[in-house]
N, C-alpha and C. Protein backbone atom coordinates (compact mmCIF):
# COMPACT_ATOMS: atom_id res chain seq x y z
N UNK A 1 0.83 -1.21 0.00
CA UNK A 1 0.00 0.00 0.00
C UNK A 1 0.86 1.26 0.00
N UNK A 2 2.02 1.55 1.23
CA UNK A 2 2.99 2.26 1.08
C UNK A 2 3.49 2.38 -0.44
N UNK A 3 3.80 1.54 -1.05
CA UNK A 3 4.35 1.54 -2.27
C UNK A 3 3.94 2.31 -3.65
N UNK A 4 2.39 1.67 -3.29
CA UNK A 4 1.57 2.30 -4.12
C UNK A 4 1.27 3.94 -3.99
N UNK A 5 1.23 4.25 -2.82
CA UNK A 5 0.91 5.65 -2.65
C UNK A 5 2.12 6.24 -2.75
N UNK A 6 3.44 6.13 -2.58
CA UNK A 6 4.62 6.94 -3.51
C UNK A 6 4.40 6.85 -4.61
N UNK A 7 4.32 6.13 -5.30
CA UNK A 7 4.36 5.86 -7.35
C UNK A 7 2.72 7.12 -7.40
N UNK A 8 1.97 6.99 -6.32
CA UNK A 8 0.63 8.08 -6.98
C UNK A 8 0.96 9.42 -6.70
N UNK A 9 2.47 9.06 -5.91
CA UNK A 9 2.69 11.09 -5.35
C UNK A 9 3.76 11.49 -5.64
N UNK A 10 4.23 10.92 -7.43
CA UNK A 10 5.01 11.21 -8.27
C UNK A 10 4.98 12.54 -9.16
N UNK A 11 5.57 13.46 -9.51
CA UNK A 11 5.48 15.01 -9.68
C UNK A 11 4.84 15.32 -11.36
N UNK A 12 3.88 16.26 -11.28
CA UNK A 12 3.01 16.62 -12.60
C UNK A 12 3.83 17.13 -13.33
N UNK A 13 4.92 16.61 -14.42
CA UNK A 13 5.56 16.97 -15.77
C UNK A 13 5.37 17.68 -16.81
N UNK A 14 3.90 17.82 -16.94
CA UNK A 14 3.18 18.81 -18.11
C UNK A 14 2.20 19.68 -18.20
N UNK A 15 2.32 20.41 -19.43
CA UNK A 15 0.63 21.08 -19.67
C UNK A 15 0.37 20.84 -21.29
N UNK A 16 -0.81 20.55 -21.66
CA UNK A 16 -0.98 20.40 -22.69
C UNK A 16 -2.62 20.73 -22.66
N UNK A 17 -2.71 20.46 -24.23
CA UNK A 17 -4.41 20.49 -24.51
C UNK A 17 -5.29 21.04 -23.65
N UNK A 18 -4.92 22.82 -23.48
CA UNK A 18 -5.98 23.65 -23.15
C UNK A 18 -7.05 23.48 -24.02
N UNK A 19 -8.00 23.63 -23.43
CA UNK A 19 -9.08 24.15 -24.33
C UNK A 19 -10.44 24.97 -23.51
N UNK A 20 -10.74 25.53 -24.18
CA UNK A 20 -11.98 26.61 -23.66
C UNK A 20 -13.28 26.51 -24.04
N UNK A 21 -14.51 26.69 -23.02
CA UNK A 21 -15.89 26.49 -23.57
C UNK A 21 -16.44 27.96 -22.88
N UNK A 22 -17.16 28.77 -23.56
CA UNK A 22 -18.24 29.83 -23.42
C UNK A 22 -19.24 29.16 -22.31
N UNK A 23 -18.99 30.16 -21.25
CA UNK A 23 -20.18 29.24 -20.61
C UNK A 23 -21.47 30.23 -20.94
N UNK A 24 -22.87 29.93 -21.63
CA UNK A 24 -23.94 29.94 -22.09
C UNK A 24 -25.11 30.35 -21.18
N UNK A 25 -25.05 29.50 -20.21
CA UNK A 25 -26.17 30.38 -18.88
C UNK A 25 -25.69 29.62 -17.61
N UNK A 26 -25.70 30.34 -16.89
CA UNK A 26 -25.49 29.69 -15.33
C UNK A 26 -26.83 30.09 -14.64
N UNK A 27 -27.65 29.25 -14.40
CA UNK A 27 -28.51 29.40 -13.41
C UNK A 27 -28.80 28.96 -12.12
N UNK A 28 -30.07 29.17 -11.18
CA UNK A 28 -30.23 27.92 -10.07
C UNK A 28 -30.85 26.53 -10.49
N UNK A 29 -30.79 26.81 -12.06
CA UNK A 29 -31.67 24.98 -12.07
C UNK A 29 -30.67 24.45 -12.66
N UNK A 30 -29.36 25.29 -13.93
CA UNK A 30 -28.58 24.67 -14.56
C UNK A 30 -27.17 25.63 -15.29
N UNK A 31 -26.51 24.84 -15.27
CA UNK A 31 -25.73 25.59 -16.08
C UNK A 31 -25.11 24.79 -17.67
N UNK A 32 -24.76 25.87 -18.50
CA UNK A 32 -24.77 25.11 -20.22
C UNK A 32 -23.25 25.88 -20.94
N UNK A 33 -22.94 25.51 -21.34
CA UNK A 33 -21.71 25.51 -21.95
C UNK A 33 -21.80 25.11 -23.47
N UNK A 34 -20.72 26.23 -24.35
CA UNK A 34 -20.71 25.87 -25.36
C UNK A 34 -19.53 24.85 -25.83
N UNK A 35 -19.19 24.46 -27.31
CA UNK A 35 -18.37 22.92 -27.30
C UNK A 35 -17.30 23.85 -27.13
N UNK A 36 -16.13 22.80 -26.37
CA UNK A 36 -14.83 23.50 -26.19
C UNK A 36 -13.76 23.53 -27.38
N UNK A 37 -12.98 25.01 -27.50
CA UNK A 37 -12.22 24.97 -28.67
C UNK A 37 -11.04 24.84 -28.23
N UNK A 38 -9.65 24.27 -28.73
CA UNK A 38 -8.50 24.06 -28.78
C UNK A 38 -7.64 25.13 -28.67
N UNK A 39 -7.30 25.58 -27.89
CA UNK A 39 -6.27 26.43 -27.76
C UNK A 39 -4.45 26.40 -27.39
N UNK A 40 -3.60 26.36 -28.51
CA UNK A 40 -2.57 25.99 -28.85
C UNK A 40 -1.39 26.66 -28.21
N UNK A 41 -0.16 25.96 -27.85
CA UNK A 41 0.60 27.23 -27.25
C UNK A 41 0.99 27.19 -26.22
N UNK A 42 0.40 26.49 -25.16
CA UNK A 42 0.56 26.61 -23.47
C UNK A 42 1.77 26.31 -23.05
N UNK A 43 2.53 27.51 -22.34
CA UNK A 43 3.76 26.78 -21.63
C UNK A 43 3.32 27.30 -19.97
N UNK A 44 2.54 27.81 -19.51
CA UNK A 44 2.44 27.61 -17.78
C UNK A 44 1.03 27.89 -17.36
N UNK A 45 0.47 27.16 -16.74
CA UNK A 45 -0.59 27.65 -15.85
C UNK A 45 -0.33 27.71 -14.50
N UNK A 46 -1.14 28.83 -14.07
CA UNK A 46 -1.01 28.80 -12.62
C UNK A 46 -2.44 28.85 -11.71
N UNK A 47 -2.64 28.30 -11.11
CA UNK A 47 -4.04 28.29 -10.20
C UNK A 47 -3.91 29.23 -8.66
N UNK A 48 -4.53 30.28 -8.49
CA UNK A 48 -3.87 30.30 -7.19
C UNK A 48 -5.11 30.83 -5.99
N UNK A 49 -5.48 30.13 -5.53
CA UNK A 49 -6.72 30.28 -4.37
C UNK A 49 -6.05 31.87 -4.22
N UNK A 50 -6.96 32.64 -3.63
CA UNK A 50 -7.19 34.46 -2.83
C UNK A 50 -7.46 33.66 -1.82
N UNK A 51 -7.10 33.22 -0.88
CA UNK A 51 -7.38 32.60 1.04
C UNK A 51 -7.77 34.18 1.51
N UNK A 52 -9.23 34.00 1.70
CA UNK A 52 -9.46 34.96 2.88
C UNK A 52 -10.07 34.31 4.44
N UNK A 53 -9.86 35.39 5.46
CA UNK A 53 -10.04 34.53 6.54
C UNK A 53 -11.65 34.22 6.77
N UNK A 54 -12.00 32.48 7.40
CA UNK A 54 -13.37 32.75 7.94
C UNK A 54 -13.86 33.21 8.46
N UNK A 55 -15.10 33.54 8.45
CA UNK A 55 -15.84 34.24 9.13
C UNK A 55 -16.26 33.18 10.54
N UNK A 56 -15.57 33.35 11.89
CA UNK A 56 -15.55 32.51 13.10
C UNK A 56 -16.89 33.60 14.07
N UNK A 57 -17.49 32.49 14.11
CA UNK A 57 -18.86 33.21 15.44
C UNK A 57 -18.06 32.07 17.03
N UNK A 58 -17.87 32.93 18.00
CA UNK A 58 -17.94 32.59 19.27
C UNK A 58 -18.43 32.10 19.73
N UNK A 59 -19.06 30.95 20.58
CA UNK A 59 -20.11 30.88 21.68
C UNK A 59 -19.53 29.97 23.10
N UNK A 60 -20.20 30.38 24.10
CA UNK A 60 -20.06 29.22 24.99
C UNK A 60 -18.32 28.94 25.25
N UNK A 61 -17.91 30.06 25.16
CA UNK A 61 -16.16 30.20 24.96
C UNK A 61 -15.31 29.49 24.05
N UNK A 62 -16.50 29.17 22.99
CA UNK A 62 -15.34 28.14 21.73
C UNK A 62 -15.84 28.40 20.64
N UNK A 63 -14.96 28.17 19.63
CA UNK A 63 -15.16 28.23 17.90
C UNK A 63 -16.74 27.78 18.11
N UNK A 64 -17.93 28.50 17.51
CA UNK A 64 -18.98 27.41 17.85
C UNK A 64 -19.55 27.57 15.72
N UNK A 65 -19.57 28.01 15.40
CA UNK A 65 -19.60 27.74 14.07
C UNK A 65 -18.64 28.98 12.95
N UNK A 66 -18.22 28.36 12.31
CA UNK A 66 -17.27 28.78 10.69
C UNK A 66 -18.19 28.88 9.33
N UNK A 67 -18.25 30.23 8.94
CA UNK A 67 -18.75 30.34 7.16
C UNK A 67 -16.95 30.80 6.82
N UNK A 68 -17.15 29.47 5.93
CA UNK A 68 -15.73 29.62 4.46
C UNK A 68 -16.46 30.81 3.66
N UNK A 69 -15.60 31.96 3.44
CA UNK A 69 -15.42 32.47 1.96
C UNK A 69 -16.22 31.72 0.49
N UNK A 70 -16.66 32.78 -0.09
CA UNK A 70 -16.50 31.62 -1.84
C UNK A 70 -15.66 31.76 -2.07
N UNK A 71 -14.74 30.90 -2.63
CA UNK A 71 -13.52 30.86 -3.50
C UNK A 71 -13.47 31.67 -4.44
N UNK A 72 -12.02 32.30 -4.45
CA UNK A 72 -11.83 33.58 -5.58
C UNK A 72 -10.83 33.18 -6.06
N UNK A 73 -10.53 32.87 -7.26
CA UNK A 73 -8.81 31.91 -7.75
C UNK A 73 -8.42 32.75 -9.00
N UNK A 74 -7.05 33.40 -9.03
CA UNK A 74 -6.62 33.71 -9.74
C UNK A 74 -5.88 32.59 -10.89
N UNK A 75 -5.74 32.71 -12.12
CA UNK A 75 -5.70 31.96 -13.57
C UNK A 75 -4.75 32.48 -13.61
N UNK A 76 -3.50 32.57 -14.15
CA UNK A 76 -2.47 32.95 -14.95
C UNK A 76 -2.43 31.70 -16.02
N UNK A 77 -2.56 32.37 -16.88
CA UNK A 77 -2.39 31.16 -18.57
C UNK A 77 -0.89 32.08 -19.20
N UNK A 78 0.29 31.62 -19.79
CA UNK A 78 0.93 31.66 -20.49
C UNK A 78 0.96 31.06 -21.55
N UNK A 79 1.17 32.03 -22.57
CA UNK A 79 1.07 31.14 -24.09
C UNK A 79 2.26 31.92 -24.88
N UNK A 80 2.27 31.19 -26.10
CA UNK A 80 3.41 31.14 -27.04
C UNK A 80 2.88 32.65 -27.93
N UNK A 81 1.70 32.97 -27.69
CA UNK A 81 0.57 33.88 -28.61
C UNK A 81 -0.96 33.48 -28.66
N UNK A 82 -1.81 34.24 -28.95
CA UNK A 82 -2.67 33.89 -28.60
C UNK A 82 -3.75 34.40 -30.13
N UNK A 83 -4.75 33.75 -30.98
CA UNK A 83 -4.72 34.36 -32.29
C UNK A 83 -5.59 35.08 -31.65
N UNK A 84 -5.72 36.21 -32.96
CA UNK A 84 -6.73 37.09 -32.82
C UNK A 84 -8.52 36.99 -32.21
N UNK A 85 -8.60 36.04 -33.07
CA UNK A 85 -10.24 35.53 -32.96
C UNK A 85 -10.60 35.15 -31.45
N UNK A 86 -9.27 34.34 -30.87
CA UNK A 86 -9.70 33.38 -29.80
C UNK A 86 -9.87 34.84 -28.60
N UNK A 87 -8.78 35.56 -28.72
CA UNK A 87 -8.60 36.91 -27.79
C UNK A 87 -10.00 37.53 -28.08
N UNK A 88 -10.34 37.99 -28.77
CA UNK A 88 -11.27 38.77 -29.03
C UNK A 88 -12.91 38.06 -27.67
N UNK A 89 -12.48 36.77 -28.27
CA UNK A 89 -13.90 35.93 -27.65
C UNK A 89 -13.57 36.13 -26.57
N UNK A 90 -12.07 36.12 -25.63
CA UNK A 90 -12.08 35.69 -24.33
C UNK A 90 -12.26 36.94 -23.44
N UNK A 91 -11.68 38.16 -24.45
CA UNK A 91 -11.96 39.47 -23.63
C UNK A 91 -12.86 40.01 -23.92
N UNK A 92 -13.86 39.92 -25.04
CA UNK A 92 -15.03 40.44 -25.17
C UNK A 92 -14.64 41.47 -26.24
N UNK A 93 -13.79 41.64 -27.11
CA UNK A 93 -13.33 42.45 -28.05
C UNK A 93 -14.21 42.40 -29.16
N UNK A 94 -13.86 43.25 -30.14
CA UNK A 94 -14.49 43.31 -31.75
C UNK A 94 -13.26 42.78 -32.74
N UNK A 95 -13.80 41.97 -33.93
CA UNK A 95 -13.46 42.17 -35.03
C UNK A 95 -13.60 43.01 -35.94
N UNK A 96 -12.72 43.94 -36.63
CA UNK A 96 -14.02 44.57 -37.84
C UNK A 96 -13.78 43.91 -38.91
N UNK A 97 -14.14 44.59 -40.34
CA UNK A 97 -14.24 43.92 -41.08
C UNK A 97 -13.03 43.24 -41.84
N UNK A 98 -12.21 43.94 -41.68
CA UNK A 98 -10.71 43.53 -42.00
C UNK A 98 -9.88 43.10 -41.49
N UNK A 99 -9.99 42.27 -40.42
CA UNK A 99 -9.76 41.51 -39.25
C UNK A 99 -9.11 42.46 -38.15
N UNK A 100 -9.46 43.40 -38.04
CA UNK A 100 -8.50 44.42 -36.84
C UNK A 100 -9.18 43.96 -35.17
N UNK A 101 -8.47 43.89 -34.20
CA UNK A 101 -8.96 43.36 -32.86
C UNK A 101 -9.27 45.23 -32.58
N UNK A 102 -10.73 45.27 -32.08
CA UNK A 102 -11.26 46.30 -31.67
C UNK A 102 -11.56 46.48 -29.79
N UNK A 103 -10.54 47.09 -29.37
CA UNK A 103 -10.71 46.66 -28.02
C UNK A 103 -11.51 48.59 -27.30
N UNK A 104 -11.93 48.09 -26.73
CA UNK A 104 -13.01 49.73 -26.32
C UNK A 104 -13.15 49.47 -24.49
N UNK A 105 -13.51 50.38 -24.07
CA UNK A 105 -13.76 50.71 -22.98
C UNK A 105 -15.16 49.73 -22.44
N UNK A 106 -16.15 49.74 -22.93
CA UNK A 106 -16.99 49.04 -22.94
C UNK A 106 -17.10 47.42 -23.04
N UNK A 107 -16.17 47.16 -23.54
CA UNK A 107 -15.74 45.40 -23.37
C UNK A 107 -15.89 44.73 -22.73
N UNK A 108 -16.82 43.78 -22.33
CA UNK A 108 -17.59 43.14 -21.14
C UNK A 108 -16.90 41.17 -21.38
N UNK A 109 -15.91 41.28 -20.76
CA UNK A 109 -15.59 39.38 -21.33
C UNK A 109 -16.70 38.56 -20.54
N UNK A 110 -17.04 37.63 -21.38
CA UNK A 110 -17.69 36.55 -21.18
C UNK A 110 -16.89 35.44 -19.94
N UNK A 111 -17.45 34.77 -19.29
CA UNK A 111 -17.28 33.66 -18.72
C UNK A 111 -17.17 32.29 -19.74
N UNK A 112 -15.44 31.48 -19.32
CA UNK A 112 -15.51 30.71 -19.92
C UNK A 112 -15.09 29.66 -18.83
N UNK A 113 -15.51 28.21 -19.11
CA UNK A 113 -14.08 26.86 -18.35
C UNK A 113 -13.29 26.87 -18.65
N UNK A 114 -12.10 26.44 -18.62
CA UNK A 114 -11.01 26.38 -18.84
C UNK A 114 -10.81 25.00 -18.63
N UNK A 115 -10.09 23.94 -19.28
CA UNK A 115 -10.01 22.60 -19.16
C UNK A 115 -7.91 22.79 -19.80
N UNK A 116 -7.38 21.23 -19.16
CA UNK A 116 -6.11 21.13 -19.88
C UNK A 116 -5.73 19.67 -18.65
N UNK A 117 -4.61 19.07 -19.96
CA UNK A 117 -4.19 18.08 -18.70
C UNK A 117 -2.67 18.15 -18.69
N UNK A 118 -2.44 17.56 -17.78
CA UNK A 118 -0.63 17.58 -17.55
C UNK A 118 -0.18 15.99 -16.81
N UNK A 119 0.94 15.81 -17.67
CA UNK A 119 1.30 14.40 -17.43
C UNK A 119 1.50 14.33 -16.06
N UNK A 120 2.05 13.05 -15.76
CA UNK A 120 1.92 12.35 -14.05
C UNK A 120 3.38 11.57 -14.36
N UNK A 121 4.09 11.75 -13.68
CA UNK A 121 5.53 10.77 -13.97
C UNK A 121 5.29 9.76 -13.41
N UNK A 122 4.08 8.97 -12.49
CA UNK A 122 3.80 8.16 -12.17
C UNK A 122 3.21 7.07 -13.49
N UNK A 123 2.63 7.92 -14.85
CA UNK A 123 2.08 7.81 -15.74
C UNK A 123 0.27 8.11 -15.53
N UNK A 124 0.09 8.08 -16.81
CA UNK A 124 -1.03 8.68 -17.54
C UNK A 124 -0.90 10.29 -17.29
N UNK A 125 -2.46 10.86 -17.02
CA UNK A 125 -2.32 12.42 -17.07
C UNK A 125 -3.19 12.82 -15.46
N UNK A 126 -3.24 14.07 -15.20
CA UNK A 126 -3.83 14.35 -14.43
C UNK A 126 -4.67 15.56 -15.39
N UNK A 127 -5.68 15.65 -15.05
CA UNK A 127 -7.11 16.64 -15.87
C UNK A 127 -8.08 17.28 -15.15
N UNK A 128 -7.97 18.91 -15.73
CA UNK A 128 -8.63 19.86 -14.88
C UNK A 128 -9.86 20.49 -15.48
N UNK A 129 -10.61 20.69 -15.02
CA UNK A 129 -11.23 21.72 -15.75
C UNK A 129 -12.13 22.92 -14.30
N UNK A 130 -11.66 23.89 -14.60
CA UNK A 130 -11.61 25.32 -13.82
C UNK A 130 -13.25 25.88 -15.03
N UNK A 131 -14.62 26.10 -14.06
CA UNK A 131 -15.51 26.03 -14.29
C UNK A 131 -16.48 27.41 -14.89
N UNK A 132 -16.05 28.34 -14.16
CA UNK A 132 -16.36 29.82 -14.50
C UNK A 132 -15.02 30.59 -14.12
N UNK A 133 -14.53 31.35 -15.52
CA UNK A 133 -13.32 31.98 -15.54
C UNK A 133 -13.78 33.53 -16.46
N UNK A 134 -13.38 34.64 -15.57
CA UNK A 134 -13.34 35.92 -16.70
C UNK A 134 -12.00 36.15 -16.95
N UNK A 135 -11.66 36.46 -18.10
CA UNK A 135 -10.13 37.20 -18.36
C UNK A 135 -10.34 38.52 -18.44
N UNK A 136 -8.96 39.08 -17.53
CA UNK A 136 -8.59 40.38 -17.78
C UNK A 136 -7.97 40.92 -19.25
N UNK A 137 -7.65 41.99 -19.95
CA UNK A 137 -6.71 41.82 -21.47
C UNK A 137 -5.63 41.32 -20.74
N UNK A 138 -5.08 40.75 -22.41
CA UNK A 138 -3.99 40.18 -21.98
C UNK A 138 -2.61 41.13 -21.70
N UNK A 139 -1.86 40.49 -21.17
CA UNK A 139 -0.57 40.82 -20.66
C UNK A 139 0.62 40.38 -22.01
N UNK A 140 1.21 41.80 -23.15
CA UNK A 140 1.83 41.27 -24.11
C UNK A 140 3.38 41.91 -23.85
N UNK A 141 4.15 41.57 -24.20
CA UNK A 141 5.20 42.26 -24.03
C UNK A 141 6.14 41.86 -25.64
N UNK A 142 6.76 43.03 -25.86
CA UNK A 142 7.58 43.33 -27.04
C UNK A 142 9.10 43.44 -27.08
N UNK A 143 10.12 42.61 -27.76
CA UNK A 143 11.57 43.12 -27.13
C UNK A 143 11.80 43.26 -28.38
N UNK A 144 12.88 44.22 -28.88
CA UNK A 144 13.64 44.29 -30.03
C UNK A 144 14.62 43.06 -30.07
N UNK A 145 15.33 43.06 -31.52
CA UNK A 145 16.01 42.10 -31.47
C UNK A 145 17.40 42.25 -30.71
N UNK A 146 18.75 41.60 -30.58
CA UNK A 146 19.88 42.19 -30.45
C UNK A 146 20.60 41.47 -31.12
N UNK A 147 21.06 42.07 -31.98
CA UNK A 147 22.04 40.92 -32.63
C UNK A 147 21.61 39.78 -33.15
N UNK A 148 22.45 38.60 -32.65
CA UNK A 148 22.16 37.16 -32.97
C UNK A 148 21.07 36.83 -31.90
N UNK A 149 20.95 37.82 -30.46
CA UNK A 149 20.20 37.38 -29.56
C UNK A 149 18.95 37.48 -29.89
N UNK A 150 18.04 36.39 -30.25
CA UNK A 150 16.50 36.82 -30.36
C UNK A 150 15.50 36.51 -28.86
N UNK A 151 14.91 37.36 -28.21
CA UNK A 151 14.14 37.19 -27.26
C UNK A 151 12.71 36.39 -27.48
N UNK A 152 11.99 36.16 -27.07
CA UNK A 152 10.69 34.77 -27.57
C UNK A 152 10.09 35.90 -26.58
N UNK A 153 8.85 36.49 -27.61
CA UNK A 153 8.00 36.78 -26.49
C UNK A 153 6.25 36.05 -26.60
N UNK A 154 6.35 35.82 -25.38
CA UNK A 154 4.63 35.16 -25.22
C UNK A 154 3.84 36.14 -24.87
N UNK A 155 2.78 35.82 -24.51
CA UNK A 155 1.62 36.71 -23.75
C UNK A 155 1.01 35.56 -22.38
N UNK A 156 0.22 36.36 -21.66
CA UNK A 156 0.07 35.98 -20.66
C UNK A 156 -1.46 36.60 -20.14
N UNK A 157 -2.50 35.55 -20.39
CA UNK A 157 -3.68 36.17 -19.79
C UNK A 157 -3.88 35.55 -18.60
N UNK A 158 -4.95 36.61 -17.51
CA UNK A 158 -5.05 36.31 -16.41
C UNK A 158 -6.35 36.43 -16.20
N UNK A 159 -6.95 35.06 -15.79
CA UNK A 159 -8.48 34.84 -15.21
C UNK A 159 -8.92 35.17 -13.47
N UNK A 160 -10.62 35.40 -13.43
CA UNK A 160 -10.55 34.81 -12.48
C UNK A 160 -11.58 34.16 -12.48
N UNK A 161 -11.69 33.11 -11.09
CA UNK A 161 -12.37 31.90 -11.32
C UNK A 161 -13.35 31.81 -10.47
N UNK A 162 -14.41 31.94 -10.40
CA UNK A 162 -15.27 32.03 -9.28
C UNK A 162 -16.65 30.61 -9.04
N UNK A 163 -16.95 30.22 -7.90
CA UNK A 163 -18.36 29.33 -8.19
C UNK A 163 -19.26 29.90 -8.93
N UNK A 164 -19.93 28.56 -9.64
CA UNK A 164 -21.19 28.65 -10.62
C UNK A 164 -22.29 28.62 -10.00
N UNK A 165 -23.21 29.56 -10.60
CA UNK A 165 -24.72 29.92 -9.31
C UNK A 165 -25.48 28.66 -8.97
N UNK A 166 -25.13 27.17 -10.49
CA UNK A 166 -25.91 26.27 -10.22
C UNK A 166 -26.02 25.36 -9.21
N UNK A 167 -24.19 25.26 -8.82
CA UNK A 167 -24.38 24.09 -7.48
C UNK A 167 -22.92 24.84 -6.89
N UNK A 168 -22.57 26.09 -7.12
CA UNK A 168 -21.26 26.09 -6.42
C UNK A 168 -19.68 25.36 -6.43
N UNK A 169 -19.96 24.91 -7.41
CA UNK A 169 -18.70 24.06 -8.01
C UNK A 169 -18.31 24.92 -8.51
N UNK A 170 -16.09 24.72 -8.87
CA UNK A 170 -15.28 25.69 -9.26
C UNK A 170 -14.42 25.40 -10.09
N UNK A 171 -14.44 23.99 -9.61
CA UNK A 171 -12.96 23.19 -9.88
C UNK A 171 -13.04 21.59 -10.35
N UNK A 172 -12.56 20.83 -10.91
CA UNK A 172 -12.92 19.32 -10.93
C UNK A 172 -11.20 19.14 -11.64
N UNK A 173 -11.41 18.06 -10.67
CA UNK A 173 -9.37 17.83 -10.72
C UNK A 173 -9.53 15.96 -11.10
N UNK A 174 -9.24 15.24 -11.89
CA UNK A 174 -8.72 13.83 -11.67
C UNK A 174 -7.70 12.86 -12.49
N UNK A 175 -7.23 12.12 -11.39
CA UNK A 175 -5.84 11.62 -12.20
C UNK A 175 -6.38 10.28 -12.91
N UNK A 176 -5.70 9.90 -14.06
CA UNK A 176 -6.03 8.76 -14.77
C UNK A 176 -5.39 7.93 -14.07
N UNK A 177 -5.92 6.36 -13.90
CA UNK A 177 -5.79 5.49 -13.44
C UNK A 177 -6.11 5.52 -12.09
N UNK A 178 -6.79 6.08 -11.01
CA UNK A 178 -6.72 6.48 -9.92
C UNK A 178 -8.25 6.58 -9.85
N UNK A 179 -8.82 6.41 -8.31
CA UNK A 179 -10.11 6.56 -7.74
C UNK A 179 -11.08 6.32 -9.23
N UNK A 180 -11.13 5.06 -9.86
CA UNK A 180 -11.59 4.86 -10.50
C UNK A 180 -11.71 5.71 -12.22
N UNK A 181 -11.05 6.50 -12.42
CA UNK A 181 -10.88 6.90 -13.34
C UNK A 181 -10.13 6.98 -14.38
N UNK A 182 -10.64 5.86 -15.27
CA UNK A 182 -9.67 4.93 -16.24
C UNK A 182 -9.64 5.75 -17.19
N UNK A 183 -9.02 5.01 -18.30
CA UNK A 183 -8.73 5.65 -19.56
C UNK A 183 -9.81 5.91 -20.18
N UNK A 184 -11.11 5.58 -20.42
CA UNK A 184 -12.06 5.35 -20.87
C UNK A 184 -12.66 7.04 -20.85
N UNK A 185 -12.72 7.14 -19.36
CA UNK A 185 -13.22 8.76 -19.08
C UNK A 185 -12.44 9.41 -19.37
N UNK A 186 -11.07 9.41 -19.24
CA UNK A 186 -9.98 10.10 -19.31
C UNK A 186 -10.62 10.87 -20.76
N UNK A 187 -10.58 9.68 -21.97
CA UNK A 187 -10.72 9.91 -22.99
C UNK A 187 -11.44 11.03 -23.42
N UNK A 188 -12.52 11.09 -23.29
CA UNK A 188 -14.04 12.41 -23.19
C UNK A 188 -13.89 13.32 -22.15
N UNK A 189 -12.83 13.26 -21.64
CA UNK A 189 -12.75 14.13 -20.27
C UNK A 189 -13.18 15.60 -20.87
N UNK A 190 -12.06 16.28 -21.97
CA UNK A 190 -12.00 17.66 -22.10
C UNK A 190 -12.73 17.65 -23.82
N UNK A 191 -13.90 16.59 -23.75
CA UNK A 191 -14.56 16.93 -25.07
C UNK A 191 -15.58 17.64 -24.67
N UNK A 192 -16.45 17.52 -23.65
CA UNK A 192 -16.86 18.24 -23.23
C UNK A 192 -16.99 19.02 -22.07
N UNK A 193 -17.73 20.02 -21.16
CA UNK A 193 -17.39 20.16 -19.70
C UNK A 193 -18.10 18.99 -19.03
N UNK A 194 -16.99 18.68 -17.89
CA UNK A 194 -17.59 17.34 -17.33
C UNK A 194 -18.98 17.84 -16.41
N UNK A 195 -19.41 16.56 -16.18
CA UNK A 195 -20.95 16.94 -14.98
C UNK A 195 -20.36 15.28 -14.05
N UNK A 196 -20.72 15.83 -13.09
CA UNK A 196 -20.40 14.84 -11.89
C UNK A 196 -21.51 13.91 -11.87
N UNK A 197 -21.01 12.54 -11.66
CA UNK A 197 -22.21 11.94 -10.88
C UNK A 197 -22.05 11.62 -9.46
N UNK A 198 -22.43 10.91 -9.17
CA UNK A 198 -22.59 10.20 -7.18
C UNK A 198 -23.34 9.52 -7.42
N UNK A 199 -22.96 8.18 -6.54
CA UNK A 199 -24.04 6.79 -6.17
C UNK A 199 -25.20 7.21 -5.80
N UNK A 200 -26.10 6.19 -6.77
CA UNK A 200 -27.55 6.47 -5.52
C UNK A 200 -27.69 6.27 -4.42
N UNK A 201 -28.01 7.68 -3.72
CA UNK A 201 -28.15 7.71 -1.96
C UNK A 201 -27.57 8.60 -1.73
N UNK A 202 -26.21 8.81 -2.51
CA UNK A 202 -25.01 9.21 -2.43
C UNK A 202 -25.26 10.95 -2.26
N UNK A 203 -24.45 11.99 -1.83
CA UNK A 203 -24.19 13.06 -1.68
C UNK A 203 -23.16 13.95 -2.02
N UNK A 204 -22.78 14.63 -2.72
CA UNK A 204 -21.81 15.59 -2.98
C UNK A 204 -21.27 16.93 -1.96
N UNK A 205 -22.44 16.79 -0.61
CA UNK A 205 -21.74 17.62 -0.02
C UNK A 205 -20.80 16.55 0.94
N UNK A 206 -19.59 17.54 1.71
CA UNK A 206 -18.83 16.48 2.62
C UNK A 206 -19.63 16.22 3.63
């Protein structure tokens, strides 16, 4: 058993196969998503919880009940570039007619998921998908050349990630081969946004 649980707490090697879905409506009965598109390029993501403190009520001289925060998670996506079209969708920009990115004051970005997986040196992948995300514009930077020295510049957009009004979910994390999740799911994982199930009887809160 020891054995097994080192080989599962072997270090995440990759990022690959971002991809993004429009999320469509979030409500209290449901939420809908459009199909996810491929987005090429990725060299870093970063996830990073905002920890604010709970809200602690007193009683009877002890902790007597805790409200958690909603989760507020900052996105950092790094990419190689990012095309025009896909930017436009993620910040809420214009095309005009001659393909120019029309960015205005008024620019309202849409909510998207964010899905991608990253290898497991243990093997197979581990697979995310981050559920309601807004992007800020992106972050571009420009260097001249020097010489023989050429600088690589990427861009770098930054989300944030908040619960969905339908059930409060933010996040859905799972490793292939592990807690039942074979290759099979693996497979369809990031074709579409996943939806959870639970055993009958079963419960999703802890």
């Amino acid at each position: 058993m020891a054995g097994e649980r080192e080989e599962r707490m072997k270090s995440v090697i990759g990022l690959k196969n971002v991809v993004i879905a429009q999320l469509l409506t979030d409500t209290d009965e449901e939420t809908t998503y459009d199909t996810p598109e491929a987005v090429e390029g990725a060299i870093d993501m970063s996830i990073t919880p905002n920890n604010a403190d709970p809200d602690v009520q007193y009683a009877d001289d002890i902790e007597f009940d805790v409200i958690q925060p909603d989760p507020e998670v900052t996105v950092a996506l790094e990419m190689t570039q990012l095309p025009l079209d896909i930017r436009v969708g993620i910040e809420g920009a214009k095309l005009d007619d001659k393909g120019v990115m029309v960015q205005s004051a008024n620019d309202t970005p849409p909510y998207y998921a964010i899905g991608a997986k990253a290898e497991l040196r243990a093997g197979g992948f581990r697979y995310i998908w981050l559920l309601k995300c807004r992007a800020t514009p992106m972050t571009e930077q420009y260097h001249t050349k020097e010489g023989a020295t050429i600088t690589r510049q990427t861009g770098q957009v930054e989300f944030t990630a908040i619960k969905r009004t339908s059930d409060g979910h933010w996040k859905y994390t799972a490793d292939e081969g592990q807690n039942g999740f074979d290759a099979t799911a693996a497979a369809s994982f990031l074709s579409s946004v996943y939806t959870p199930t639970f055993t009958s009887g079963g419960s999703e809160e802890p």
